[in-house]
Protein backbone atom coordinates (compact mmCIF):
# COMPACT_ATOMS: atom_id res chain seq x y z
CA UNK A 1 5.49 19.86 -44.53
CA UNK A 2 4.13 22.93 -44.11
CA UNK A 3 2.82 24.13 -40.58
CA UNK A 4 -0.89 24.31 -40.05
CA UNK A 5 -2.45 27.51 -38.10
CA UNK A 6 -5.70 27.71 -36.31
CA UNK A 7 -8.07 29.05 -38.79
CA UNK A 8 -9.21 32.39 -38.81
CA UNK A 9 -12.33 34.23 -39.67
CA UNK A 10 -11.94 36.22 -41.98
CA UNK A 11 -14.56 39.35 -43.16
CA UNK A 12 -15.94 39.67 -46.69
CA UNK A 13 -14.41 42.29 -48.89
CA UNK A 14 -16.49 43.48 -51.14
CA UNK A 15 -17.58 46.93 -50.16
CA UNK A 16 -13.42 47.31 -50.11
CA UNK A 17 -11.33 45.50 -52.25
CA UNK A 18 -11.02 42.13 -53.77
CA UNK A 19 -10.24 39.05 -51.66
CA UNK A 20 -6.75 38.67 -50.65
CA UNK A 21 -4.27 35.78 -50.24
CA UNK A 22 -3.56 36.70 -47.08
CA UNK A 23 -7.13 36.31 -45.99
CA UNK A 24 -7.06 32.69 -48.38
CA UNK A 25 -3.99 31.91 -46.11
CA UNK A 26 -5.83 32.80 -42.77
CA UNK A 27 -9.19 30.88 -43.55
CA UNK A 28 -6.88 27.52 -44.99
CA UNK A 29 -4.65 27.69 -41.35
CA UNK A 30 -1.23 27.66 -43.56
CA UNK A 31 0.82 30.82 -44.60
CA UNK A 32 0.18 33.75 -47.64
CA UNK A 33 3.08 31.62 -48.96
CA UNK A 34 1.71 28.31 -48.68
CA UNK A 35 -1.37 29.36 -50.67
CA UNK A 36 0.88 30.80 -53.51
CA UNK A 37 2.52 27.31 -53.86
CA UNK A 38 -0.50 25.44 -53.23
CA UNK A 39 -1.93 27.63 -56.48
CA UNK A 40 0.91 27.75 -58.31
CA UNK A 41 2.87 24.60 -57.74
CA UNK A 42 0.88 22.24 -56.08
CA UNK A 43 3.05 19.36 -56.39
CA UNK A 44 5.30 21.12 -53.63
CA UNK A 45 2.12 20.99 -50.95
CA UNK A 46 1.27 18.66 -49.22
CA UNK A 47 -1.96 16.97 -50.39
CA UNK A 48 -3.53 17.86 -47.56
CA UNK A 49 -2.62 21.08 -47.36
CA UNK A 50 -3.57 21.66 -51.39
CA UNK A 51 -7.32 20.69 -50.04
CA UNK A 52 -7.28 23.23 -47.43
CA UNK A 53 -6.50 26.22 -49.88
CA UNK A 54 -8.77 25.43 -52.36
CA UNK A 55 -11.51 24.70 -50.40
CA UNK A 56 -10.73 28.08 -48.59
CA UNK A 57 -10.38 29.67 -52.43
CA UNK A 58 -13.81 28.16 -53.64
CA UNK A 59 -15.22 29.68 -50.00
CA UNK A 60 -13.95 32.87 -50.56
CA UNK A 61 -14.12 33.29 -54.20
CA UNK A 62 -10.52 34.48 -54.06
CA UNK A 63 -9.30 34.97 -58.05
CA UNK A 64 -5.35 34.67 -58.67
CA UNK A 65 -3.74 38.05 -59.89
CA UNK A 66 -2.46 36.92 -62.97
CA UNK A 67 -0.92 40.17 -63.81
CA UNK A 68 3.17 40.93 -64.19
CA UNK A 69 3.72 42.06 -60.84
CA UNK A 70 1.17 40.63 -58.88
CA UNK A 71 -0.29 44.01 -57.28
CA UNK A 72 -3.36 43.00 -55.72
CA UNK A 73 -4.86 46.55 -56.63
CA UNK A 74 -3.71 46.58 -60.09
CA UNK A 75 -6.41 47.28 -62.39
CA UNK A 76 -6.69 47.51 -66.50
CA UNK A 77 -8.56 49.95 -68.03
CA UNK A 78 -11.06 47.18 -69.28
CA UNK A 79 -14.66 46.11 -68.64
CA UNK A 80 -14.96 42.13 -68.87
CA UNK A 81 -18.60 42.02 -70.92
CA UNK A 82 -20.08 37.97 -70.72
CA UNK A 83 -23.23 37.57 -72.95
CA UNK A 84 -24.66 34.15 -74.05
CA UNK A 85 -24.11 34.28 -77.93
CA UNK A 86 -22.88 36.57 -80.66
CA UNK A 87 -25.72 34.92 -83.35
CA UNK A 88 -28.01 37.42 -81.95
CA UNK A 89 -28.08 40.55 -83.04
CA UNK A 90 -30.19 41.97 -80.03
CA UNK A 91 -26.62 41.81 -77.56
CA UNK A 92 -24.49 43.42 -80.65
CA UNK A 93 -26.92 46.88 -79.25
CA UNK A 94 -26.19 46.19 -76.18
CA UNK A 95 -22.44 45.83 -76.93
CA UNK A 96 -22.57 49.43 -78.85
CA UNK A 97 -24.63 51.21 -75.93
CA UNK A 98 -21.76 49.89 -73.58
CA UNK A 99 -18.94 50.90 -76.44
CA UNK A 100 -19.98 54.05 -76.85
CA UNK A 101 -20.10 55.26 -73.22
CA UNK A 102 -16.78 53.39 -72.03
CA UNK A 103 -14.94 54.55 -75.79
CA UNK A 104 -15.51 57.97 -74.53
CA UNK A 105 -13.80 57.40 -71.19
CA UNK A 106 -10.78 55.58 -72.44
CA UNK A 107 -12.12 52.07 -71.22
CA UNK A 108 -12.02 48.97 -73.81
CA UNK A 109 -14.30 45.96 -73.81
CA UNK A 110 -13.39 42.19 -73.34
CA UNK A 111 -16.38 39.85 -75.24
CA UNK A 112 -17.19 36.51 -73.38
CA UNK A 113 -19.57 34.25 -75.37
CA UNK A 114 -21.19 31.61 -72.45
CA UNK A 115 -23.60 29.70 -75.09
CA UNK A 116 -26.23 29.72 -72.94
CA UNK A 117 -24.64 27.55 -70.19
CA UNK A 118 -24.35 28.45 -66.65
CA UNK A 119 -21.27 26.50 -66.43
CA UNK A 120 -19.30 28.23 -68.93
CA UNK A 121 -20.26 31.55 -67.54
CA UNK A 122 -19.19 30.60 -64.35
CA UNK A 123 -15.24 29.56 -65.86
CA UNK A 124 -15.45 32.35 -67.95
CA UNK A 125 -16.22 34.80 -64.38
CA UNK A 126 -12.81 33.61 -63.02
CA UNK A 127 -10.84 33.52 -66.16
CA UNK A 128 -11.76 37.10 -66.80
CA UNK A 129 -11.59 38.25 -63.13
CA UNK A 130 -8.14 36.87 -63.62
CA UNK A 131 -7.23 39.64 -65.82
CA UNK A 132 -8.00 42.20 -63.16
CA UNK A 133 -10.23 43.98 -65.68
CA UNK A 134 -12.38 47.47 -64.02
CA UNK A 135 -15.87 45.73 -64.11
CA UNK A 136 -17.91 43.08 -65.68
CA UNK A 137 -21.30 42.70 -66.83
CA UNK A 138 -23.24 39.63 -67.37
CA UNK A 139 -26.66 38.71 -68.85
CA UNK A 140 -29.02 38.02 -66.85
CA UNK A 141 -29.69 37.15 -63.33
CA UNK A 142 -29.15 33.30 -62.40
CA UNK A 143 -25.81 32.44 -61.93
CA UNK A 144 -23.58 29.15 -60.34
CA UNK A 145 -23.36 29.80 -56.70
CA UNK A 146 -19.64 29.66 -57.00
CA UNK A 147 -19.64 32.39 -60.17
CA UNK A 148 -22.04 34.46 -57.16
CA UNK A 149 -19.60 34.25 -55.04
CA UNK A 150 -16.70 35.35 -57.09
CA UNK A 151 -18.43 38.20 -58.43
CA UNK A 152 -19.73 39.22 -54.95
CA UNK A 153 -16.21 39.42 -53.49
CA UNK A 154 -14.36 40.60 -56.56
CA UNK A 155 -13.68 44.12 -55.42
CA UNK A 156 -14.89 45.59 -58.80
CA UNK A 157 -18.18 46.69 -59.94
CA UNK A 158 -20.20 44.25 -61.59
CA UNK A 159 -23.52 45.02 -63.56
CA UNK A 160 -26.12 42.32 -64.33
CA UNK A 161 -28.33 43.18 -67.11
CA UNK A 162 -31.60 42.07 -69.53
CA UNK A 163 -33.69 41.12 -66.18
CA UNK A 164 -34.52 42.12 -62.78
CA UNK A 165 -34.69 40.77 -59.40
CA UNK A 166 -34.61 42.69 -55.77
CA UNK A 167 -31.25 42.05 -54.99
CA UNK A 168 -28.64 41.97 -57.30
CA UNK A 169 -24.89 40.99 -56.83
CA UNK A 170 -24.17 44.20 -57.35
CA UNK A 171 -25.65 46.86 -59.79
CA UNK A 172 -28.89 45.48 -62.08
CA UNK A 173 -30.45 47.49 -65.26
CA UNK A 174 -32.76 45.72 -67.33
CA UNK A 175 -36.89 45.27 -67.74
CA UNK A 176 -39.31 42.33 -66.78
CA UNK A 177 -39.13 39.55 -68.66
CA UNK A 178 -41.84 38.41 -67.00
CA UNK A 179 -43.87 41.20 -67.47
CA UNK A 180 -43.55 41.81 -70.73
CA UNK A 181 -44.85 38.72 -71.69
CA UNK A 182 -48.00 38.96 -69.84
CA UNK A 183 -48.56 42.59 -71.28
CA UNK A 184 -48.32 41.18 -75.01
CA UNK A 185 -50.54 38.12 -74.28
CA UNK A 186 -53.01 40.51 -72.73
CA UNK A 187 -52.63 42.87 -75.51
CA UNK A 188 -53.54 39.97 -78.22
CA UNK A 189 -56.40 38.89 -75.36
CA UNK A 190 -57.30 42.63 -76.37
CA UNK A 191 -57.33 42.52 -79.57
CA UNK A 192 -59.94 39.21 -79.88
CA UNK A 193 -57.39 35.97 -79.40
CA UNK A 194 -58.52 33.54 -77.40
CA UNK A 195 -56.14 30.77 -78.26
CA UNK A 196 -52.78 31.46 -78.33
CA UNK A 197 -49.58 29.74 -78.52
CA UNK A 198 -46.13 30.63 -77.36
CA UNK A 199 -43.13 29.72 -78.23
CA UNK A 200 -39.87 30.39 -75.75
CA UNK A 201 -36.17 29.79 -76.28
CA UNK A 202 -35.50 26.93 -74.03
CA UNK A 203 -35.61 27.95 -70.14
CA UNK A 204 -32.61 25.59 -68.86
CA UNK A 205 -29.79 28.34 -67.45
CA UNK A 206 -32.03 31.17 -69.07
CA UNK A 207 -34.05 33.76 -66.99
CA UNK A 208 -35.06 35.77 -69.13
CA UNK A 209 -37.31 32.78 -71.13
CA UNK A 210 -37.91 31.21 -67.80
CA UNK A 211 -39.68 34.22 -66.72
CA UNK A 212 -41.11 35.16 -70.50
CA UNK A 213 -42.72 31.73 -70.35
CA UNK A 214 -44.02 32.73 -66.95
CA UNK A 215 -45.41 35.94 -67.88
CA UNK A 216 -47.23 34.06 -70.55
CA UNK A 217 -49.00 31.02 -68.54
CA UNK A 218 -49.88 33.98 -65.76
CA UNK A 219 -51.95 35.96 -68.68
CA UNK A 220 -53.39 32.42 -69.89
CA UNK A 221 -54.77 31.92 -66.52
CA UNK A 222 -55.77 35.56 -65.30
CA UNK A 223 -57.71 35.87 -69.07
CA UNK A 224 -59.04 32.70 -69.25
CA UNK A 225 -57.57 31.66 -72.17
CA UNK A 226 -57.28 28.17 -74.19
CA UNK A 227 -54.39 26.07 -71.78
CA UNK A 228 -53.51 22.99 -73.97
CA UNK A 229 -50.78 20.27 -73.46
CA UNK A 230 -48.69 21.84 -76.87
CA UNK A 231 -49.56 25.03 -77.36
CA UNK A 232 -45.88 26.32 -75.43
CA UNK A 233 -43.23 24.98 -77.15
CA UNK A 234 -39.32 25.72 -77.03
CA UNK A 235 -37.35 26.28 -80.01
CA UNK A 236 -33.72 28.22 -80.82
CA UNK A 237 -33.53 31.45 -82.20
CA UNK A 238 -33.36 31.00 -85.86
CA UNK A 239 -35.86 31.05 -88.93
CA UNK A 240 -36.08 27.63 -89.76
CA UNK A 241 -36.95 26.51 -85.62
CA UNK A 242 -39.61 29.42 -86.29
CA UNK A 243 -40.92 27.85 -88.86
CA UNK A 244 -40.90 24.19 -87.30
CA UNK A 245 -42.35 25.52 -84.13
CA UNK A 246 -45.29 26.89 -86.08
CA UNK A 247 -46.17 23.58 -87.85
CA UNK A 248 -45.49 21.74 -84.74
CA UNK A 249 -48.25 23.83 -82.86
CA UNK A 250 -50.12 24.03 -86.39
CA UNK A 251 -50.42 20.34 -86.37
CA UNK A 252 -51.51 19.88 -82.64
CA UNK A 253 -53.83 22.93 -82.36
CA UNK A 254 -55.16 23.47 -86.16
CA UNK A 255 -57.78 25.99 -84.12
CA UNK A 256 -54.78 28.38 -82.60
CA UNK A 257 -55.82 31.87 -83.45
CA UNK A 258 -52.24 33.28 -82.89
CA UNK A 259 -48.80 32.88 -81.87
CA UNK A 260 -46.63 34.73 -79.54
CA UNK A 261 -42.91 34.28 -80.47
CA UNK A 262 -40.04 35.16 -77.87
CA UNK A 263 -37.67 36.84 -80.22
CA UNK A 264 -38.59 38.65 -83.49
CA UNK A 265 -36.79 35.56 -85.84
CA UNK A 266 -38.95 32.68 -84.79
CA UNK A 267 -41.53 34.96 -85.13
CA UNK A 268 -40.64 35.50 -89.25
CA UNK A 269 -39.81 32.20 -88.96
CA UNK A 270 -43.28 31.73 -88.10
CA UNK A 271 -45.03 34.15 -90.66
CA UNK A 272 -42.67 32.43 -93.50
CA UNK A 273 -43.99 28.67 -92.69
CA UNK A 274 -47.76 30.26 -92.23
CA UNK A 275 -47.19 31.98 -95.87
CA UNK A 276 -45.92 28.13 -97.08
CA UNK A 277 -49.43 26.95 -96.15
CA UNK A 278 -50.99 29.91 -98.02
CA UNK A 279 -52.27 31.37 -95.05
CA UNK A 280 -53.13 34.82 -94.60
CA UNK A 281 -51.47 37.01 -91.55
CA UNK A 282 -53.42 38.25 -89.47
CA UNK A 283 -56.87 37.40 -91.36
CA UNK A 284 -56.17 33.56 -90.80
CA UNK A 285 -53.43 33.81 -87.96
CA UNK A 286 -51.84 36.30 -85.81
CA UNK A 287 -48.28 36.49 -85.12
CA UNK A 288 -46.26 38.33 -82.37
CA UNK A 289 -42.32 38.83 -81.81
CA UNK A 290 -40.19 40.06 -79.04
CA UNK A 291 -37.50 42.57 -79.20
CA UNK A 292 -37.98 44.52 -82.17
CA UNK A 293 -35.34 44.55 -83.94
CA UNK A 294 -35.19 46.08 -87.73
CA UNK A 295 -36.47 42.99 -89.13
CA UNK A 296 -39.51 43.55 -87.63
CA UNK A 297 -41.12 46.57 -88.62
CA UNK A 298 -39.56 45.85 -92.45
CA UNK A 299 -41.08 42.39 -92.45
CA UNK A 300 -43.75 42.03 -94.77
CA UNK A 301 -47.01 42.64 -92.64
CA UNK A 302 -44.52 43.97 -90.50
CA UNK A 303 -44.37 42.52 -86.75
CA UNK A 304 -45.99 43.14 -83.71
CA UNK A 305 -43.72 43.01 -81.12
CA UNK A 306 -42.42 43.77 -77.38
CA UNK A 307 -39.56 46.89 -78.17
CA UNK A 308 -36.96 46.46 -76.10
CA UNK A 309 -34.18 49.00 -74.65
CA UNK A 310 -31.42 47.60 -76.06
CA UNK A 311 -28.23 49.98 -76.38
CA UNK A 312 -29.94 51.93 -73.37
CA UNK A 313 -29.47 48.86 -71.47
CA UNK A 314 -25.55 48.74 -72.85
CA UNK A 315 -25.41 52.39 -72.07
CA UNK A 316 -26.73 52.61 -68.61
CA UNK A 317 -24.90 49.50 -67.06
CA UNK A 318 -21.83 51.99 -68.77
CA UNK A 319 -22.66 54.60 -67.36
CA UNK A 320 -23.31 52.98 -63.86
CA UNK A 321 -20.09 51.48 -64.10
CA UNK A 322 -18.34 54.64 -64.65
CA UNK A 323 -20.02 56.49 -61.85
CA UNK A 324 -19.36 53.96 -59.28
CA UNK A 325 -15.16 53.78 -60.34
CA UNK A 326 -15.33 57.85 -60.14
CA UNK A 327 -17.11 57.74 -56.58
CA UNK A 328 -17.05 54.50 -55.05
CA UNK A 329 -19.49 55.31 -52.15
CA UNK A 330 -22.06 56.58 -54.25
CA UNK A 331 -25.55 56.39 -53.49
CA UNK A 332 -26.83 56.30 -56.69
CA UNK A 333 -29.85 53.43 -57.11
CA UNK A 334 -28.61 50.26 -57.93
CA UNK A 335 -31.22 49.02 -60.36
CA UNK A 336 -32.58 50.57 -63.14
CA UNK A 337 -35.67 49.20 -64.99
CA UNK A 338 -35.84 51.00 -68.60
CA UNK A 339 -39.06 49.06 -68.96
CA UNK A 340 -41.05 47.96 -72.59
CA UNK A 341 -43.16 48.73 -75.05
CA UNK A 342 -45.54 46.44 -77.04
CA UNK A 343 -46.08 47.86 -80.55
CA UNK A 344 -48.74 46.89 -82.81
CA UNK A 345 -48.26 46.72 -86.21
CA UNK A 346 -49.95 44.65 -89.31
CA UNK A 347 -49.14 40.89 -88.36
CA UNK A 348 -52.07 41.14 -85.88
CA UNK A 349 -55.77 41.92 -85.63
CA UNK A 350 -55.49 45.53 -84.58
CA UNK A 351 -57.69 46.22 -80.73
CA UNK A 352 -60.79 47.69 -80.96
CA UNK A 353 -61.58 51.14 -80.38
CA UNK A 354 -62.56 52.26 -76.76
């Protein structure tokens, strides 16, 4: 059996290098090659002694160099990139902002798709900081704990992106969420609606509709505007969840003036099931999207919408990434907000003149 130490602290690494087995070993109270047994053949560790390491791994967020070798400051020339699905074509910009920038400098991408789920990110975090890859960036800005606490102590840069919050893991570029909702309810408040739906992806594991869905019940209250059990709803990106999230609010609210979608397809998902019913956009209905993507402005009317940063987002977290491996003490600002636009085009009541 192996012989058990009096734990040690041991000091977070993450201003200096990734956490190290040695430090695993000290916080567990066995020896560096205890842990490597523990992790690698457990059945030749005690039990006891198998709980000790990984609850000191799981405290630490230590990740297993998985690399020929087994340098512990052995890196690829690779950027680990997790976003939640590759059905939307709003994170294939953000993949070619990000492409572009690291192409240039010899760096390649790794894709991770999380489907939405916390969970999955989180496995897909230590698989990928397996690979010892240069950085990673993830969508968004809620994570698991234990995904935080790998990526905190990881040693590499990490970029979160699409969101913001005051203190990021590490680096942050994005927009408000939040915000942006509120200024395209209060633009359509502008522009003469009074009752006006929304509808949202759906919030679980998703900032960035958690906070859109915010945004929006903040400008229904500060405006004044119609609040009615029904007239939020959550619905996938896709046409045909457009369309059923339009008849589904249609039905309960036959008085809803327009609707505010959170992504540019439910919107024409929207405008498709409205043109069904033979109703006219934006003399009968208004409808709004979110992102602006091509479809928009070459939908017939063509969408207004919340524009987006996309490949800047891709490009900037790139660029950040790049500037923190040349200099790693830099003092450049660690979040960047490339902010939004809402544009107006013909699938609402334009605002009325000053």
């Amino acid at each position: 059996m192996s012989e058990l130490l009096p734990p040690q602290p041991v000091r977070t690494r993450r201003q200096h290098g990734a956490v190290r087995i040695e430090d695993v070993a000290r916080a567990a109270g066995v020896s560096a090659i205890t842990v490597s047994r523990a992790l690698n053949k457990p059945d030749s560790v005690a039990e006891e002694t198998r709980k000790l390491v990984w609850a000191a791994v799981d405290e630490l967020g230590y990740i297993p160099n998985r690399l020929a070798g087994g340098l512990a400051s052995s890196r690829t020339r690779t950027v680990a990139v997790v976003i939640p699905t590759i059905t939307n074509s709003i994170f294939a910009d953000k993949i070619q902002g990000m492409s572009d920038v690291f192409g240039a400098a010899d760096y390649q991408l790794i894709l991770a798709n999380s489907g939405y789920s916390l969970g999955r990110e989180a496995d897909l975090v230590a698989a990928l900081l397996a690979q010892r890859p240069s950085a990673i960036v993830l969508t968004g800005v809620t994570h698991e704990e234990r995904a935080a606490r790998m990526l905190g102590r990881a040693g590499v840069p990490v970029v979160e992106t699409w969101n913001l919050r005051p203190s990021p893991i590490d680096m942050l570029v994005g927009f408000s969420n939040a915000e942006a909702a509120f200024a395209m309810v209060a633009h359509l408040h502008h522009c003469g609606y009074r009752r006006i739906g929304f509808v949202s992806a759906p919030v679980a594991d998703n900032d960035r509709a958690a906070d859109r869905l915010a945004g929006y019940r903040r400008a229904v209250a500060e405006f004044d505007l119609a609040d009615r059990p029904g007239l939020a709803r959550e619905a996938h990106f896709t046409l045909a969840n457009g369309a059923a999230a339009f008849r589904e609010i249609l039905s309960a609210h036959p008085d809803v003036e327009a609707i505010f979608f959170a992504n540019d397809v439910l919107a024409a998902g929207g405008a498709l099931e409205a043109r069904r019913r033979g109703m006219r956009i934006p003399a009968d209905i208004g409808i709004a999207g979110f992102d602006d993507v091509d479809l928009a402005q070459e939908f017939v009317p063509a969408l207004t919408t919340v524009r987006i940063p996309r490949y800047e987002i891709g490009a900037t977290a790139a660029r950040m990434i790049l500037a923190r491996l040349d200099d790693p003490e830099t003092d450049a600002p660690p979040v960047a907000d490339l902010g939004f636009e809402v544009v107006q085009r013909q699938s609402t009541r334009p605002a009325p003149s000053p």
